[in-house]
Protein backbone atom coordinates (compact mmCIF):
# COMPACT_ATOMS: atom_id res chain seq x y z
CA UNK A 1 6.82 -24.48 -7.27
CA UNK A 2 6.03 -21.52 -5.63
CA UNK A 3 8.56 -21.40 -2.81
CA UNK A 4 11.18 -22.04 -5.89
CA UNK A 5 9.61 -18.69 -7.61
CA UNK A 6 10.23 -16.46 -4.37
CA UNK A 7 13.66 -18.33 -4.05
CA UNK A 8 14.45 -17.31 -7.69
CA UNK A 9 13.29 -13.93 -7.18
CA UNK A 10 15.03 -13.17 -3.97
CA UNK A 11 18.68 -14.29 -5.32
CA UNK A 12 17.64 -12.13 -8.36
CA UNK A 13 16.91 -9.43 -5.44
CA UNK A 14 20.29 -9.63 -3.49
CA UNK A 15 21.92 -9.78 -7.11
CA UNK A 16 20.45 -6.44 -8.32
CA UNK A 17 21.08 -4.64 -4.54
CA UNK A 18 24.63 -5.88 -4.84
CA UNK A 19 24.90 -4.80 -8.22
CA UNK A 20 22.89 -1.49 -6.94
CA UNK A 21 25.04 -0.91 -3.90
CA UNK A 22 28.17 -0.17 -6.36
CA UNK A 23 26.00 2.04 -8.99
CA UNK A 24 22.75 2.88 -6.70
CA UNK A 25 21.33 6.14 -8.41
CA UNK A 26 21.84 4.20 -12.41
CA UNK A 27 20.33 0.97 -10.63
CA UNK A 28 17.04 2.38 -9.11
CA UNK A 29 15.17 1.75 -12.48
CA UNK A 30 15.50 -1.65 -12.40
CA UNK A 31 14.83 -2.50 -9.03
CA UNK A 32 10.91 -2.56 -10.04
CA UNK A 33 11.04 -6.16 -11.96
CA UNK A 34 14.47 -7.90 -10.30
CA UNK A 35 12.95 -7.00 -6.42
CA UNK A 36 9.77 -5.48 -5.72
CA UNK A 37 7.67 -7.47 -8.48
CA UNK A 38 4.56 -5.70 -8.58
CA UNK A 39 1.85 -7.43 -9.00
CA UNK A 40 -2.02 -5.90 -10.17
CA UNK A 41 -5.33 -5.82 -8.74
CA UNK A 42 -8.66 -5.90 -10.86
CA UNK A 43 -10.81 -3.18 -9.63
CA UNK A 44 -13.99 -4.90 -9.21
CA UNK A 45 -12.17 -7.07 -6.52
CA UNK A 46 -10.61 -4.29 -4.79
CA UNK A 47 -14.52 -2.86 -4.75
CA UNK A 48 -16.02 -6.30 -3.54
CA UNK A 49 -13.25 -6.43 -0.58
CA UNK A 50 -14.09 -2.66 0.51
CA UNK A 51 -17.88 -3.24 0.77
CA UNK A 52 -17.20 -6.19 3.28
CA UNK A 53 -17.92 -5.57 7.25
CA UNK A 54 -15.38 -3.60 8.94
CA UNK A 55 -13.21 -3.19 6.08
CA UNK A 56 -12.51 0.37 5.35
CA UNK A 57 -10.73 1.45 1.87
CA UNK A 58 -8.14 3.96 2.33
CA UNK A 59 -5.88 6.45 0.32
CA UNK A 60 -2.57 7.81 1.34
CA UNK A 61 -1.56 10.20 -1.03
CA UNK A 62 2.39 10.63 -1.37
CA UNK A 63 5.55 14.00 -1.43
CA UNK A 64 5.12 13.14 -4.77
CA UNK A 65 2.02 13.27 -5.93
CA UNK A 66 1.21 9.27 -6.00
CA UNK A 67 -1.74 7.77 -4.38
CA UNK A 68 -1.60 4.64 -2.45
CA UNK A 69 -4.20 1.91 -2.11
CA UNK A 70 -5.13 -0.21 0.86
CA UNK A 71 -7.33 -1.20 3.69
CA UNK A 72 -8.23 -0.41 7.18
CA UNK A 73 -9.47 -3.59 8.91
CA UNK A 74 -11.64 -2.87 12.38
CA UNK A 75 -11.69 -5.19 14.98
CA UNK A 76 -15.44 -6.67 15.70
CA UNK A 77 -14.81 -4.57 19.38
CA UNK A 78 -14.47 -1.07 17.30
CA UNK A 79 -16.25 1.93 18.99
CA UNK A 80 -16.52 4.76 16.80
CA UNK A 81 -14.85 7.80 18.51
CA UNK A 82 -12.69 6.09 20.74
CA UNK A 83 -8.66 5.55 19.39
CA UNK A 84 -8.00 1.93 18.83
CA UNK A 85 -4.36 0.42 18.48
CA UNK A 86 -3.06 -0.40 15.02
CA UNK A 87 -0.86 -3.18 13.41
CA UNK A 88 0.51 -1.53 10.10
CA UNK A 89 1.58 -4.58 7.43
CA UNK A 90 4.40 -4.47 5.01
CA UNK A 91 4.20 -7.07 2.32
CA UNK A 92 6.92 -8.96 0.56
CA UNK A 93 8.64 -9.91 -2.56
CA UNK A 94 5.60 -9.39 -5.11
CA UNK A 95 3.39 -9.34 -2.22
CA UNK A 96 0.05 -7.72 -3.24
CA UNK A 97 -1.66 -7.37 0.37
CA UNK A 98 -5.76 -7.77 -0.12
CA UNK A 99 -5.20 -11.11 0.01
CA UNK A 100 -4.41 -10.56 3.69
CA UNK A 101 -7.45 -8.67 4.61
CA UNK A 102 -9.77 -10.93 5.22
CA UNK A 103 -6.85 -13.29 7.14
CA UNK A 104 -6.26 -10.39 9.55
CA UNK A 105 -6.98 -11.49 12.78
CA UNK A 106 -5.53 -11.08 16.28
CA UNK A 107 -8.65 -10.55 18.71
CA UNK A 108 -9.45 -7.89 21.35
CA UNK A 109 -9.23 -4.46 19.39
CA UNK A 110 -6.41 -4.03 17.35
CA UNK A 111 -7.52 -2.88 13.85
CA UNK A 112 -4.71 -3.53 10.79
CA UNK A 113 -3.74 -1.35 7.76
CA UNK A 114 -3.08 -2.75 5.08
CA UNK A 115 -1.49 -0.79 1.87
CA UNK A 116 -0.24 -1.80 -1.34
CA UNK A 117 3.37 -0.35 -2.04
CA UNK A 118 3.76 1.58 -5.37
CA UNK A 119 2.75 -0.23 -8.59
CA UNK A 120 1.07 -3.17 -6.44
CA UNK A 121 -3.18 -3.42 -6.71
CA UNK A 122 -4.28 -0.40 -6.81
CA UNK A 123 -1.14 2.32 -5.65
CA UNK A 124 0.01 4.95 -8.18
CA UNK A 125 3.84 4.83 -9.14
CA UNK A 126 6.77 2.35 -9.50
CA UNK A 127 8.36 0.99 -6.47
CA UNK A 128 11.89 1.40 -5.29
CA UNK A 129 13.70 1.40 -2.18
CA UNK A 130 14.23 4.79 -1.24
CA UNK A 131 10.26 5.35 -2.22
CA UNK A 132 8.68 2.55 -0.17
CA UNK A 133 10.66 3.39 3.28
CA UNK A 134 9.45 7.31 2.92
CA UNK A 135 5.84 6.01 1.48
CA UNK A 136 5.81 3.68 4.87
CA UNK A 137 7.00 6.43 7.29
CA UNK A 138 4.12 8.85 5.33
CA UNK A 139 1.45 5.68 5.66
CA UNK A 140 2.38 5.64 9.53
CA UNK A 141 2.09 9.88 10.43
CA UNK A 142 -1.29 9.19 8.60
CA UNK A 143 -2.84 6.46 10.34
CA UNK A 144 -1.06 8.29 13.72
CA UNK A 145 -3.11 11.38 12.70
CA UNK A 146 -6.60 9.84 12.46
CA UNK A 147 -8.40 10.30 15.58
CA UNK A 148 -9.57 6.80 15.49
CA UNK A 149 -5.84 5.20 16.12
CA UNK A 150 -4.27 5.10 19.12
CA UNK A 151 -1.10 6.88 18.03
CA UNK A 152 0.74 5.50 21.28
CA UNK A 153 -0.47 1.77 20.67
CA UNK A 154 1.05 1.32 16.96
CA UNK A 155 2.72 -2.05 16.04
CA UNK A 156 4.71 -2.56 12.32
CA UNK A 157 4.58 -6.06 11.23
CA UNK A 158 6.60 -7.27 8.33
CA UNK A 159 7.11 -10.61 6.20
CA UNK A 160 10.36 -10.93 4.06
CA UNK A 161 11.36 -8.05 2.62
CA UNK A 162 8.62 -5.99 4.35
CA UNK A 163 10.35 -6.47 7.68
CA UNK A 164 13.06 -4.22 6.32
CA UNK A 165 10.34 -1.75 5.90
CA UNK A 166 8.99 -2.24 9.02
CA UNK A 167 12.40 -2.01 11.01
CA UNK A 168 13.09 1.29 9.18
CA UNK A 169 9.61 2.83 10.35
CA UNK A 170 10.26 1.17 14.03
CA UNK A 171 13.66 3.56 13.89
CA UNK A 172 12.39 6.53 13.20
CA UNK A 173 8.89 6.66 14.45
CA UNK A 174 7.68 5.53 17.90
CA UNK A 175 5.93 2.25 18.04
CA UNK A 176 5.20 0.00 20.39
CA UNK A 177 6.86 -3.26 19.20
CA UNK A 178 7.75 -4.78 15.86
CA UNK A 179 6.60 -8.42 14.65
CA UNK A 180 9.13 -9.53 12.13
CA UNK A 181 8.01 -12.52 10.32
CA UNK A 182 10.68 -14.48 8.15
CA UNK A 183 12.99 -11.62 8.59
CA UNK A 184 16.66 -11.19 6.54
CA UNK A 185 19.73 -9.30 7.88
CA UNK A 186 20.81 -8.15 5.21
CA UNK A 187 20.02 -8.90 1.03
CA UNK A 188 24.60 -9.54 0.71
CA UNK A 189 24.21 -12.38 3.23
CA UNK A 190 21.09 -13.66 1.69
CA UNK A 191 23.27 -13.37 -1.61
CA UNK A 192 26.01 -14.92 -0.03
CA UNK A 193 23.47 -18.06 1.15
CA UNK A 194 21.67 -18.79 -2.43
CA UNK A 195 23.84 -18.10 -5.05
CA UNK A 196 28.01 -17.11 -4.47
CA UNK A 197 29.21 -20.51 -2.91
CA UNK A 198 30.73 -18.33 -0.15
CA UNK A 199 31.93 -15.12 -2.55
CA UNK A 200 32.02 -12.63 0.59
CA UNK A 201 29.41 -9.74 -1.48
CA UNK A 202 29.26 -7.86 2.13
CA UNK A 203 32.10 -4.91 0.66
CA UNK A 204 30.05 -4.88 -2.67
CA UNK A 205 26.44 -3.59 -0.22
CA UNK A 206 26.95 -0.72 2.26
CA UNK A 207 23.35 0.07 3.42
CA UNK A 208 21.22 -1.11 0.86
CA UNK A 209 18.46 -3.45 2.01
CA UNK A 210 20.54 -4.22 5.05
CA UNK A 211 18.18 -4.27 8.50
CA UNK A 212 20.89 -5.25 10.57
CA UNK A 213 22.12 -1.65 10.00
CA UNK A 214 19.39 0.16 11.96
CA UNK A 215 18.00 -2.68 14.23
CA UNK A 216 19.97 -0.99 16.47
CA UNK A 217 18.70 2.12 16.59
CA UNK A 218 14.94 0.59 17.52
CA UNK A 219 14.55 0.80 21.32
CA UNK A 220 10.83 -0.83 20.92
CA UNK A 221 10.30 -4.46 21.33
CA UNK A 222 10.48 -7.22 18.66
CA UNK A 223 8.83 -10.69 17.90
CA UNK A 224 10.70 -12.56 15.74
CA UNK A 225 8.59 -15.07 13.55
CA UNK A 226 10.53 -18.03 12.26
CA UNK A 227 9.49 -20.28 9.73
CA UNK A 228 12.04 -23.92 10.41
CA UNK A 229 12.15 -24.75 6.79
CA UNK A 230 12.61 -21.67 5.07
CA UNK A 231 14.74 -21.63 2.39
CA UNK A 232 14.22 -17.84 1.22
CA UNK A 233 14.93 -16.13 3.97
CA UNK A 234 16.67 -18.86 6.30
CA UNK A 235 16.55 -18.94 9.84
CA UNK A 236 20.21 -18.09 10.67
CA UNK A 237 19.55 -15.09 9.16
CA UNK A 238 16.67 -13.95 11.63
CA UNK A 239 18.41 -14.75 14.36
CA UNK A 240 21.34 -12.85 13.03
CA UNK A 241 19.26 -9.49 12.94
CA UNK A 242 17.07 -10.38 16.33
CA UNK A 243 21.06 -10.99 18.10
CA UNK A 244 21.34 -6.93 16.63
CA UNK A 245 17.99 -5.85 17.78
CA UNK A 246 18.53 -2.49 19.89
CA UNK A 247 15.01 -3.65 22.34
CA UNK A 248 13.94 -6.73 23.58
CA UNK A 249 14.15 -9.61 21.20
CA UNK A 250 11.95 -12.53 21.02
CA UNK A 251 11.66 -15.46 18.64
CA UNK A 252 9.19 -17.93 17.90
CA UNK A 253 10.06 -20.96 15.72
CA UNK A 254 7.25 -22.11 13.40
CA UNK A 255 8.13 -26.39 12.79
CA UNK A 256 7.58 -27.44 9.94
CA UNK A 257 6.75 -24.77 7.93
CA UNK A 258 8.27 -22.94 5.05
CA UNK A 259 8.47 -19.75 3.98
CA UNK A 260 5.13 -19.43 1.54
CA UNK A 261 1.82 -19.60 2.96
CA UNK A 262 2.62 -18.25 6.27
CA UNK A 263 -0.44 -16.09 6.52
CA UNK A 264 -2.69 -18.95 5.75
CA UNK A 265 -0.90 -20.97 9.14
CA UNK A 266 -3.28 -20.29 12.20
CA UNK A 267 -0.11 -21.19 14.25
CA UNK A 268 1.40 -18.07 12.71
CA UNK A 269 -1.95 -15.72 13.54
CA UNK A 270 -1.74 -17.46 17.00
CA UNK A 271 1.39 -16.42 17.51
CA UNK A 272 0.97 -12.79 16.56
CA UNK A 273 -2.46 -12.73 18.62
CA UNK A 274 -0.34 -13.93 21.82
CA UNK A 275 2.00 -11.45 21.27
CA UNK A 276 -0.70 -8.33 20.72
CA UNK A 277 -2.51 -9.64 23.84
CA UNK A 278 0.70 -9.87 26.00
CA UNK A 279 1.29 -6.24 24.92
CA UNK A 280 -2.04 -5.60 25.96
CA UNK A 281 -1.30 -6.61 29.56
CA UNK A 282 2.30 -5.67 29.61
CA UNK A 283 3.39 -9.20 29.90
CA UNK A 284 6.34 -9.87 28.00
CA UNK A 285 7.43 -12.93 29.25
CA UNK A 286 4.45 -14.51 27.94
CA UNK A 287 4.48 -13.02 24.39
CA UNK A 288 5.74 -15.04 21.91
CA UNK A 289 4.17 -18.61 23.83
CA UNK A 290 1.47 -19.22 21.26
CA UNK A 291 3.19 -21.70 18.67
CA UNK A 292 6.45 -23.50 18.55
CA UNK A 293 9.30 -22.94 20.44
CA UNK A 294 10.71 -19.10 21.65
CA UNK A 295 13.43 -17.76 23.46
CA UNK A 296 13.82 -14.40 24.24
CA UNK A 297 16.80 -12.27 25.52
């Protein structure tokens, strides 16, 4: 039931950013319910979650005046004083991210940032495209600023839609990879997959919600997380954007599993742990070896 929810609201996404991409400045108010889907957080929750060990509650406040919510997760190797390297997360469709906290895991020191985009949990505002990418490029100069982070050792992860966000941080800021889990190349193919029986929308969307666009321009490396039986954000599709990726590209293919409940696998937290650790040790050959089957190029 689920899975047919997400699949619901992702045609009802690539509908409203083709609709958008013809009429994007009149379309922006409506992108809040037909894409982002916020969803709320009770405040006694978000309080319970930020008195838990190592969990840190954070505030980014935006250009505009908004204030987002989220959560700094230290590894158990944190030394106070001494810069630690970072995995940023970007949420998807409806996505609200402390449900993730307490999942994060990769080992050795890598702490993780989570934050809520506009109008999810506890983060001011209403979300929209053009927001969320400059609220994620603000959310990474701040974490790069705190003496704590290793500004050098930065890595954007995204799932679904928030790979989008993550590529378009990875292209203008300097990180050390990207992990793309259940990524999209662009929201007119995904269109063009769930609900035009082969209408070609690609003329209708230019550059909105399209990662193939700037993969590109990203010179950092990539792991590409696959889930087999997705039928949101279908494989052919991820390996359409990792065949456009601008560094080196790597894919892992998660059998068996669809697209919800990914961050509940341990296959797909193996995975990314593999990955962090090979980065670690500047061996890529042996980064995406954790779960089901890879290629690289």
């Amino acid at each position: 039931m689920r899975s047919r929810a997400i699949l619901v609201c992702t045609t009802a996404f690539a509908a409203a950013v083709c609709a958008g991409g013809c009429v994007a400045p009149l379309f922006e108010p409506l992108e809040e319910p037909l894409i982002f889907r916020p969803r709320p957080l009770d405040p006694t929750q978000a309080r319970a979650l930020s008195h838990a060990n190592r969990i840190e509650e954070v505030r980014v406040p935006t250009s505009d005046g908004v204030t987002l919510h989220g959560w700094l997760k230290r590894p158990e190797q944190w030394l106070p004083g001494t810069p630690h390297p970072l995995v940023i997360m970007y949420g998807g469709v409806g996505q609200e991210v402390s449900g993730f906290v307490r999942r994060a895991h990769a080992g050795g020191q890598w702490g993780w940032l989570m934050i809520n985009y506009r109008g999810f949990g506890l983060s001011g505002g209403s979300p929209s495209e053009r927001k969320v990418l400059a609220d994620a490029k603000r959310i990474y100069d701040w974490a790069a600023g705190r003496p704590d982070i290793d500004s050098a050792n930065i890595v954007v992860l995204g799932r679904s839609l928030g790979s989008y966000v993550a590529i378009a941080v990875a292209s203008v800021r300097k990180v050390r990879a990207a992990v793309l889990a259940t990524p999209f190349d662009s929201a007119a193919a995904l269109g063009e997959e769930h609900f035009t029986h082969g209408l070609p929308l690609g003329w209708l969307v230019k550059s909105r919600y399209n990662p193939a666009l700037i993969a590109p321009l990203v010179s950092a490396p990539a792991l590409f997380l696959l889930a087999e039986k997705d039928d949101v954000t279908p494989v052919k599709n991820g390996l359409a954007l990792a065949r456009r990726w601008g560094g080196k590209a790597k894919t892992v293919m998660l059998p068996g599993v669809g697209h919800t409940g990914l961050e509940g696998r341990e296959e797909f937290w193996g995975a990314v742990g593999t990955y962090l650790a090979a980065l670690d040790d500047g061996d890529f050959a042996t980064a995406s070896s954790a779960a089901g089957s890879s290629t690289s190029r």
